[in-house]
Protein backbone atom coordinates (compact mmCIF):
# COMPACT_ATOMS: atom_id res chain seq x y z
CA UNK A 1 90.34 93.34 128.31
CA UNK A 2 91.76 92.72 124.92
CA UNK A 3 95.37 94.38 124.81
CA UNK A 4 97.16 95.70 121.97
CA UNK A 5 99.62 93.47 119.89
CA UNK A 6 101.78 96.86 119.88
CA UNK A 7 103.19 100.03 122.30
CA UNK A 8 99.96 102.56 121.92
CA UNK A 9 103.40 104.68 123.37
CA UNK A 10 104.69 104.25 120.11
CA UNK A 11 101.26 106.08 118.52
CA UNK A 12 101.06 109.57 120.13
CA UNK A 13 97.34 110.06 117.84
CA UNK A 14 96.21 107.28 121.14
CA UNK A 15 96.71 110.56 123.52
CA UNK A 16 93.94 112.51 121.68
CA UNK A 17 91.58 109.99 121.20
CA UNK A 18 91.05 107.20 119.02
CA UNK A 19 92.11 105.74 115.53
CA UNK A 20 90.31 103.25 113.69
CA UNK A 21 91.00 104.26 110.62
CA UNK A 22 93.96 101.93 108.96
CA UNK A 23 92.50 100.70 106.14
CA UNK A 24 92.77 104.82 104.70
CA UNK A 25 95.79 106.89 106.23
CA UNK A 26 97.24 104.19 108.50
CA UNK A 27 99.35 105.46 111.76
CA UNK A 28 103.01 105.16 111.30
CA UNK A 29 104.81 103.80 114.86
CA UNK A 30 107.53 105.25 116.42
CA UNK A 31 110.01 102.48 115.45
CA UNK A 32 109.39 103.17 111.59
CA UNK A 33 109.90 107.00 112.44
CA UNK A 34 112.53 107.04 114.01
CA UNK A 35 114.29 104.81 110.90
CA UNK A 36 113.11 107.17 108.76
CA UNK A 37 114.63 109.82 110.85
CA UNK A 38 117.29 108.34 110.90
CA UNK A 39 117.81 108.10 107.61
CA UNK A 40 117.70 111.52 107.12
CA UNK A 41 119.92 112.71 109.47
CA UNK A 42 122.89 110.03 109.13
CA UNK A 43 122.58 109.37 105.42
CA UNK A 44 120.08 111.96 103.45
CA UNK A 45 120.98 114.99 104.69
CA UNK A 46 125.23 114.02 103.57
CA UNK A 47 124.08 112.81 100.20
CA UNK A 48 126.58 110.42 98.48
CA UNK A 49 129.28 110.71 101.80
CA UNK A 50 127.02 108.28 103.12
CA UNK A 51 125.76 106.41 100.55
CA UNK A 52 127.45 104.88 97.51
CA UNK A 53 126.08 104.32 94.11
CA UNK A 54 126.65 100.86 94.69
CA UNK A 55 125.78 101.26 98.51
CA UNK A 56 122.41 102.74 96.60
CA UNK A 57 121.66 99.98 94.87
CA UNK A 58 121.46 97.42 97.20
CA UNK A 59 119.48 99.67 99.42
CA UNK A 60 116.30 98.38 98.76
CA UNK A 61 117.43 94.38 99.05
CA UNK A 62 116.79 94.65 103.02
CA UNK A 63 112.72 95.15 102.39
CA UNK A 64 112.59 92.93 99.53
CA UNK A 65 113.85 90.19 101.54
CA UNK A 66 111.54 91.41 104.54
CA UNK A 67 108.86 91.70 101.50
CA UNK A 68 108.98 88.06 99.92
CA UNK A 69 108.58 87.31 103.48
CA UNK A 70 105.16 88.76 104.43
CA UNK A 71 104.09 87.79 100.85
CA UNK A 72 105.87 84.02 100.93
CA UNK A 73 106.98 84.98 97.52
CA UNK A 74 110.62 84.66 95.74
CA UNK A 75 113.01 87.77 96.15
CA UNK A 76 113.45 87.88 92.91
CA UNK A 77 110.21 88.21 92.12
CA UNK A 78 109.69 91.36 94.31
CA UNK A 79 109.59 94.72 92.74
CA UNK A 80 109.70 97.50 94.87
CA UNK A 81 107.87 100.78 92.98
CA UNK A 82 107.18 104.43 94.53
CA UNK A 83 103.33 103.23 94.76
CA UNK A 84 100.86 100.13 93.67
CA UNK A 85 99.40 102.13 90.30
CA UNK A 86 102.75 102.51 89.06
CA UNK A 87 102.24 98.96 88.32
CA UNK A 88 98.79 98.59 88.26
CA UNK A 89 98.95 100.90 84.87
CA UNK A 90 101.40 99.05 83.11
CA UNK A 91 99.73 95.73 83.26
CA UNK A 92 97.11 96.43 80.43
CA UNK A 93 100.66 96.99 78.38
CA UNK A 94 102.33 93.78 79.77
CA UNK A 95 99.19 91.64 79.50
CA UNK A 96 97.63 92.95 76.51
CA UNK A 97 94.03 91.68 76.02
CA UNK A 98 92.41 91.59 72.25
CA UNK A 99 89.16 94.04 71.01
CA UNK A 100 87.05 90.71 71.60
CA UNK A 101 88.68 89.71 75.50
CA UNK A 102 86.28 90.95 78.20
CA UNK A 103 88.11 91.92 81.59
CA UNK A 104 86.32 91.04 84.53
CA UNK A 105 86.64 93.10 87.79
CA UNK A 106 84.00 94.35 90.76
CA UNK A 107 82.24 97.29 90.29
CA UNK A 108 83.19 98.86 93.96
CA UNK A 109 86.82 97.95 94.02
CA UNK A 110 89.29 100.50 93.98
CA UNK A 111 89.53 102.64 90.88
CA UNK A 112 93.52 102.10 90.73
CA UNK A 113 92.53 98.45 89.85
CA UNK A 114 89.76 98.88 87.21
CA UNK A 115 90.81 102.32 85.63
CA UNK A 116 93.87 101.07 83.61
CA UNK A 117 91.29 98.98 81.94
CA UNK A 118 88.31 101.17 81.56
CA UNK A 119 91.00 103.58 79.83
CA UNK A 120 91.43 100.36 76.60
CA UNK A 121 88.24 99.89 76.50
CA UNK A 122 87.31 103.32 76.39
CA UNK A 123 89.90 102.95 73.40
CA UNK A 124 87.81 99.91 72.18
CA UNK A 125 90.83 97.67 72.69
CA UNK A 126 88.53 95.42 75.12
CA UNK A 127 85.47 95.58 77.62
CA UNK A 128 85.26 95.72 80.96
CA UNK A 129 82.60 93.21 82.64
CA UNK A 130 81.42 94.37 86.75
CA UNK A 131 80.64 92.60 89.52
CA UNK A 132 78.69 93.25 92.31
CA UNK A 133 80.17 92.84 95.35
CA UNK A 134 75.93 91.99 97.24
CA UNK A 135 76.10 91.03 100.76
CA UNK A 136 73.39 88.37 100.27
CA UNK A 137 75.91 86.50 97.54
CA UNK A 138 79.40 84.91 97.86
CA UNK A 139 81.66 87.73 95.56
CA UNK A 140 83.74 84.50 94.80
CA UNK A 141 80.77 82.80 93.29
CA UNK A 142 79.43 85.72 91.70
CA UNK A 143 83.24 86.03 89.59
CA UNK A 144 83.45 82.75 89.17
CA UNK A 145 79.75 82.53 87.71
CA UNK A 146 80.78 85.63 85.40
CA UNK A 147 83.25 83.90 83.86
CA UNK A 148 83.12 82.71 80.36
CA UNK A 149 85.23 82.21 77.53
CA UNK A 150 85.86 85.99 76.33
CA UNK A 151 87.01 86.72 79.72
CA UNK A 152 90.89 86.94 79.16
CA UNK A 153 91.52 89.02 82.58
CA UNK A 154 90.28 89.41 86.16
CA UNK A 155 91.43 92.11 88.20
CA UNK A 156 90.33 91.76 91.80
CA UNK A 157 91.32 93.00 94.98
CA UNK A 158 91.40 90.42 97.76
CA UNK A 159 89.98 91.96 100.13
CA UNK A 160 87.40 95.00 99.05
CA UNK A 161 88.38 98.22 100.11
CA UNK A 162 84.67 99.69 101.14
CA UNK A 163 82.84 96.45 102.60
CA UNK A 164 85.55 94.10 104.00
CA UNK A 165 84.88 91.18 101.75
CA UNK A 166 87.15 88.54 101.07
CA UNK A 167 87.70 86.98 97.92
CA UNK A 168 88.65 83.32 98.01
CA UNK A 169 91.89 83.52 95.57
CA UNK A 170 92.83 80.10 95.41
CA UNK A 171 89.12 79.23 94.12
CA UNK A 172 88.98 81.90 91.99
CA UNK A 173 92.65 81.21 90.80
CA UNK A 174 91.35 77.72 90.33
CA UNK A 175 88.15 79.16 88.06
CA UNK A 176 90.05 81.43 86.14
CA UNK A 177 92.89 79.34 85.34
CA UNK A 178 90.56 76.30 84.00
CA UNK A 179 88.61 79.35 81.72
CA UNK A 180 92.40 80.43 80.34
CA UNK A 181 92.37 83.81 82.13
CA UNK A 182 94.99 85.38 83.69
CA UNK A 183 94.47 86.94 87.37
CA UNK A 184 95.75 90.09 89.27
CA UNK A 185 95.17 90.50 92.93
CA UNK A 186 95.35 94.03 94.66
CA UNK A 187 95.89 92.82 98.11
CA UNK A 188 96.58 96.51 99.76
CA UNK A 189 93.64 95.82 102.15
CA UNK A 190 95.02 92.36 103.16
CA UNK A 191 98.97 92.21 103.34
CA UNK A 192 99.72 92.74 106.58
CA UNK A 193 96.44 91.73 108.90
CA UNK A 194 95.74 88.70 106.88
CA UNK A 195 98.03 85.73 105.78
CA UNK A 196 99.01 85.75 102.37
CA UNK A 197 100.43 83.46 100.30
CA UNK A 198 101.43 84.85 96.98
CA UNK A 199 103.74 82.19 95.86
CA UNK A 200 99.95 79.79 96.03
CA UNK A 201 98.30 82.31 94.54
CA UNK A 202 100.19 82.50 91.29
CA UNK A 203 99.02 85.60 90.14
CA UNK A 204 100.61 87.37 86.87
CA UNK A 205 100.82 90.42 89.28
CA UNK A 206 100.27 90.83 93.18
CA UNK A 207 100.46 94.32 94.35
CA UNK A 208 100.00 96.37 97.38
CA UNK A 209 101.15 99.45 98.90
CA UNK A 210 103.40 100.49 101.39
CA UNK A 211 101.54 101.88 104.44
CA UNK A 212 98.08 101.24 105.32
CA UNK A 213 98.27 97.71 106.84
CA UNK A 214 102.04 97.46 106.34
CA UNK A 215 102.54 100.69 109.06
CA UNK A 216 104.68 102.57 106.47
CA UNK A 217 104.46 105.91 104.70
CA UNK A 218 103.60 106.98 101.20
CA UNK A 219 106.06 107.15 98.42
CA UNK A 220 106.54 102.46 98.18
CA UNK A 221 104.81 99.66 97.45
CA UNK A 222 105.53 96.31 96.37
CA UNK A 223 104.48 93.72 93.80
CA UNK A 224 105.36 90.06 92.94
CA UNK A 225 105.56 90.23 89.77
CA UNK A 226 105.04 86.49 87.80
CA UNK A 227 107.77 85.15 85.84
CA UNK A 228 106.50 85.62 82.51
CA UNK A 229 105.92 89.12 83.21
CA UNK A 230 109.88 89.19 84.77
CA UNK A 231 110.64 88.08 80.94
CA UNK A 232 109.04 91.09 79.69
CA UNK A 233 110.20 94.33 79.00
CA UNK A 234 108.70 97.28 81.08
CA UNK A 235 106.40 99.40 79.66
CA UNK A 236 107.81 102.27 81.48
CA UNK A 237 111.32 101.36 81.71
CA UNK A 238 113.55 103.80 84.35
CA UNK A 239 116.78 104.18 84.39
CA UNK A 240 117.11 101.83 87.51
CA UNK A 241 116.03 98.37 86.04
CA UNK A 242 118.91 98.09 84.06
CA UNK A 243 121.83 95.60 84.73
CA UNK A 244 124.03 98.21 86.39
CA UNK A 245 121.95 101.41 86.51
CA UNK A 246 125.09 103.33 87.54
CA UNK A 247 126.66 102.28 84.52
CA UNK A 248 124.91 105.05 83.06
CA UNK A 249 123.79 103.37 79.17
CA UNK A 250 121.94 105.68 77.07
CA UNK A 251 122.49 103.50 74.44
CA UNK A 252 120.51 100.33 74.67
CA UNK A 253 117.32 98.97 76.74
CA UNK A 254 118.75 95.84 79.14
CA UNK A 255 117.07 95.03 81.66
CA UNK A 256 118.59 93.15 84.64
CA UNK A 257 117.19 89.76 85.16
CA UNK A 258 114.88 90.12 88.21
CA UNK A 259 112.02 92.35 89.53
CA UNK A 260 114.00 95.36 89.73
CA UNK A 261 113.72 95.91 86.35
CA UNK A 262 110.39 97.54 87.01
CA UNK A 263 112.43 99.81 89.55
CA UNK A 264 111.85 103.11 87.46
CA UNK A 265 114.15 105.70 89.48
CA UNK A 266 114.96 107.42 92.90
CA UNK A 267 112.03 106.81 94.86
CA UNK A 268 110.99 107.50 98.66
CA UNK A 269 114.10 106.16 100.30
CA UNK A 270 113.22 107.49 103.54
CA UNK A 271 109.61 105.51 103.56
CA UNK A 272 111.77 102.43 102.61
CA UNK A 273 113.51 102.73 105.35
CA UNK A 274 110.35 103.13 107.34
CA UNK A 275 108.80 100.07 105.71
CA UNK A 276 111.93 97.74 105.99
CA UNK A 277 111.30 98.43 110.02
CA UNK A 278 107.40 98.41 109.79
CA UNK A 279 107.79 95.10 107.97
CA UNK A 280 109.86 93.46 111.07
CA UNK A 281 107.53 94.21 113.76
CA UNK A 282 104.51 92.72 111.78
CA UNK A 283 106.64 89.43 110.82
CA UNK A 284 107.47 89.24 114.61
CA UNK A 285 103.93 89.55 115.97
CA UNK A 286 102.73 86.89 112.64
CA UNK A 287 99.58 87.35 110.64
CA UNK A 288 98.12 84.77 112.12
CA UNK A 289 98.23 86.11 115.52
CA UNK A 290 97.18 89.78 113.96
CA UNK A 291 94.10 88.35 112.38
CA UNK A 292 92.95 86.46 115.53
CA UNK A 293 93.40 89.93 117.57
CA UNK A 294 91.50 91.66 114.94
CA UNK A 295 88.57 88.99 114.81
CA UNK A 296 88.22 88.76 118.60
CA UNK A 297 88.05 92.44 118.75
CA UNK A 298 85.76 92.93 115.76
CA UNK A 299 83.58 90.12 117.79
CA UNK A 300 82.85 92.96 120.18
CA UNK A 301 82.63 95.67 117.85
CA UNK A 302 79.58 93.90 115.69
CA UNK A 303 77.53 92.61 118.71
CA UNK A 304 77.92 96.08 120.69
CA UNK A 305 76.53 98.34 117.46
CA UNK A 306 74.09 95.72 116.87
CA UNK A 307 72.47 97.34 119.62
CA UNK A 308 71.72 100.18 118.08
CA UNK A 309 70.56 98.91 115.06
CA UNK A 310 73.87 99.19 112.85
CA UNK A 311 74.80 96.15 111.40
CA UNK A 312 77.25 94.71 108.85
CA UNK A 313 77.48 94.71 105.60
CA UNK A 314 78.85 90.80 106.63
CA UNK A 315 78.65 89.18 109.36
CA UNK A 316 81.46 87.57 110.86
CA UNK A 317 80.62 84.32 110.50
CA UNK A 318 80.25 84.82 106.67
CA UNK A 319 83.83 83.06 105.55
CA UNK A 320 83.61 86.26 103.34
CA UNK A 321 83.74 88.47 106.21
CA UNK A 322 87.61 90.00 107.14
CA UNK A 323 88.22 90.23 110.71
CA UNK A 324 89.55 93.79 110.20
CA UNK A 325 87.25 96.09 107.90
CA UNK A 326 83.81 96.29 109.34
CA UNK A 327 81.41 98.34 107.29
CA UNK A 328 78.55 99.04 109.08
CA UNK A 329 74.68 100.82 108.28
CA UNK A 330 71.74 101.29 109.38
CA UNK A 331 68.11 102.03 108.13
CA UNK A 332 68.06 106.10 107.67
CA UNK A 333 71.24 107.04 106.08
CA UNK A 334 72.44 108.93 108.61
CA UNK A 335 76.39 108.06 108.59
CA UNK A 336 77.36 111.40 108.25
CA UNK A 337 75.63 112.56 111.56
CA UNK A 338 77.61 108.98 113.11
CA UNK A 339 80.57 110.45 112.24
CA UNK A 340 79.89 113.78 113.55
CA UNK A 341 78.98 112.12 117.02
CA UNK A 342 82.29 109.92 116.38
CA UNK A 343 84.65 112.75 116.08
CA UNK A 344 82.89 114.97 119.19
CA UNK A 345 84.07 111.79 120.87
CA UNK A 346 87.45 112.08 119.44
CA UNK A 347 86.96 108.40 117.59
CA UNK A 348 88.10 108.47 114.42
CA UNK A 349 87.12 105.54 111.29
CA UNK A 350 86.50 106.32 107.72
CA UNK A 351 83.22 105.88 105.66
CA UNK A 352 83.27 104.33 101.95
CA UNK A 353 80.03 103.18 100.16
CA UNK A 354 78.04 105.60 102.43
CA UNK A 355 78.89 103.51 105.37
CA UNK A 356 81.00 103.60 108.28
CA UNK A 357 83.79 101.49 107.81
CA UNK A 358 86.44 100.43 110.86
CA UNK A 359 89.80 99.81 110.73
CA UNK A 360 90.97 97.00 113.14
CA UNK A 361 95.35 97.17 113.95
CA UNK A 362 97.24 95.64 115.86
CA UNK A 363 97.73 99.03 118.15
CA UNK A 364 94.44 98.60 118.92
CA UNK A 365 92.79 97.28 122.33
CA UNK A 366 89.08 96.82 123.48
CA UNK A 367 88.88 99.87 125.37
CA UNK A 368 88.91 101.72 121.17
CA UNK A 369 86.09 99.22 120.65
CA UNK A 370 84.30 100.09 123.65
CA UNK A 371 84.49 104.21 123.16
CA UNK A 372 83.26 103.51 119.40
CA UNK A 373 80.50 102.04 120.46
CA UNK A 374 79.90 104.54 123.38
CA UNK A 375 79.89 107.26 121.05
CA UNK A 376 77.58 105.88 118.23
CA UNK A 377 74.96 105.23 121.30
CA UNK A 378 74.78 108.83 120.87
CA UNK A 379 73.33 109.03 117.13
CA UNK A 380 69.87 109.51 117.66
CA UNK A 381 67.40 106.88 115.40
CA UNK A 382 66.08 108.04 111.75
C-alpha cells in the first residue's frame, strides 16, 4: 500500500469519498484553514487594532520568502498578485511585440495564457501562431520547430492543463533565446508537485496561482517577475507598489524598487495566510519526494484502466508525461457516462479535452487509485 505524503484527517472531503481532482478546485488542508481562521478571528475581524499600516505591509514578506523558495527564485523578484491573469494581462503591455512579431503559444493551453494576446492581434498589433499539443510528437520539438525569426514571444505553460504534458523549459529556453524571443511560462499545473527552478529558467515572467497544487485558496498567486520587467513601470499600477504605499502620494507614479511594485491593492489576506502555511508543508515533504509519490501511484493508475481499454493521452514513460495529470480515453466517447459511474462511486476527477483527467496529491494513497479504477470497471464498452 502506497500511503499518503499528508493527514487524509486533515481533508474531511476523504470521509465522503474520493478526490482526484487537484489540478481544478484543489482541497485546502486543515493546517491552511485553520491559519486562515485564524486570521480572521485574531486580526480581520479587529481591523487596524491588530494590524498596522506598516505591520500591513510587510505582511506578505513571510510567503514571498516561502515563495522564492518553492520557485528557487530571488525575493525580490517575487510579486505576489490577487490571481495569475492579473499578470498574465499586463505582459502584452510590458513586452510589447510589433504588427510584424508573431507570438507563439499551444492551441489547448489555458485561455488566461493565450487571450491577452489574441486580444492585440485581434487589434492587428501582432499574430498569434498555435501549436498542437499531439500525443504522437514531442510539444517541445513541435515549439521549437515553429520557431522562426518573426516569432518575438512564446507563451507556454509548463505543464498543459488538459493532457499532462510537460514542456522541456530549459530546451525551449535554449531555442527561443538563440531565435531572440522572449519566453513566459505559466507553471500553475507544475509548482508544487514538480521541481521548479525559475531562477534556470530565466523567464521574462513565471506565474502561477495560489491553490491548486500549492493547497491554498483563491484570491493569490505569485510571479517571478525578470529584472528588466522589475525596471518597468506597471501597466496597471495600484496604490501598493509604491515606495511607501501608506505614504499616501497622489501626486507622482514611484514605484518601489522590487516586485511589489506590481502589488496593485488590498488583496485576499486571509488566502495569504493560508498559502504562507500551505507553502511550508509542501517545502517540508520536497518536490522531489511529491513527484516520486505521484509517479509511483500514477504507475498503478495507467496499468489498472488499461484494462479496460482507457489509455493515456501519454504514457509514463514518455519524458513528456507528468507523474500527476493523467488524461485518459477510450474508443467511444463515452467520458461523460465514466464520470457518471465515477461519482455513483463517490470518486471525484475532472474532464478537459473530452477526457478524464486525474489529479494525483500528496493526500492521496493507493486505496483512491484502486476505487477509481473499481468504479470505471463499471462503464460498460461503446
Amino acid at each position: 500500500m502506497i500511503p499518503s505524503l499528508l493527514n487524509r484527517a486533515d481533508y474531511p472531503s476523504f470521509r465522503s469519498g474520493v478526490y482526484l481532482n487537484q489540478a481544478s478546485l484543489g482541497l485546502i488542508g486543515q493546517p491552511a484553514v485553520t491559519a486562515m481562521q485564524v486570521f480572521i478571528e485574531e486580526v480581520a475581524r479587529h481591523g487596524n487594532s491588530n494590524m498596522s499600516d506598516r505591520e500591513e505591509v510587510a505582511f506578505l514578506e513571510s510567503l514571498r520568502n516561502r515563495a522564492a523558495k518553492m520557485l528557487n527564485a530571488r525575493e525580490s523578484g517575487i510579486a505576489i498578485t490577487a490571481g495569475s491573469s492579473e499578470i498574465l494581462s499586463q505582459l502584452p503591455f510590458l513586452i510589447r511585440p510589433r504588427p510584424q512579431d508573431t507570438i507563439l503559444t499551444v492551441a489547448s493551453d489555458f485561455p488566461a495564457i493565450t487571450r491577452p494576446w489574441h486580444r492585440l492581434a485581434a487589434l492587428k498589433e501582432c499574430s498569434v501562431r498555435l501549436v498542437n499539443d499531439n500525443p504522437e510528437q514531442d510539444l517541445t520539438d513541435s515549439l521549437i520547430s515553429a520557431l522562426d525569426k518573426s516569432v518575438a514571444i512564446v507563451a507556454v505553460g509548463s505543464v498543459q492543463y488538459a493532457t499532462g504534458t510537460v514542456v522541456d523549459i530549459p530546451r525551449l529556453l535554449e531555442a527561443a533565446t538563440q531565435a531572440g524571443a522572449r519566453l513566459i511560462i505559466d507553471a500553475t499545473q507544475a509548482v508544487g508537485a514538480l521541481p521548479i527552478d525559475a531562477d534556470a529558467w530565466a523567464a521574462d515572467a513565471l506565474v502561477c496561482s495560489g491553490y491548486k497544487w500549492l493547497g491554498g485558496h483563491g484570491g493569490v498567486a505569485l510571479a517571478v517577475m525578470s529584472p528588466r520587467l522589475l525596471e518597468q513601470m506597471p501597466p496597471l499600477s495600484g496604490w501598493m507598489g509604491a515606495p511607501d504605499p501608506f505614504d499616501f502620494d497622489a501626486t507622482s507614479i514611484r514605484f518601489v524598487n522590487n516586485a511589489r511594485r506590481y502589488t496593485q491593492s488590498t488583496m485576499s489576506y486571509v488566502s495569504v495566510a493560508g498559502l504562507t502555511v500551505a507553502l511550508d508543508q509542501l517545502l517540508a515533504l520536497g518536490t522531489d519526494q511529491i513527484e516520486e509519490h505521484a509517479r509511483m501511484l500514477a504507475g498503478i493508475l495507467v496499468d489498472g484502466a488499461a484494462r479496460y481499454g482507457w489509455q493515456p493521452f501519454r504514457q509514463l514513460n514518455d519524458p513528456a508525461a507528468s507523474p500527476h495529470i493523467i488524461s485518459l480515453a477510450r474508443p467511444g466517447g463515452d467520458t461523460q457516462i465514466a464520470i457518471g459511474a465515477l461519482r455513483q462511486q463517490n470518486v471525484l476527477c475532472g474532464t478537459r479535452g473530452g477526457r478524464l483527467r486525474v489529479s494525483i496529491a500528496p493526500y492521496n494513497d493507493e486505496s483512491d487509485v484502486e476505487a477509481f479504477i473499481s468504479a470505471i470497471a463499471e462503464v460498460p464498452a461503446a
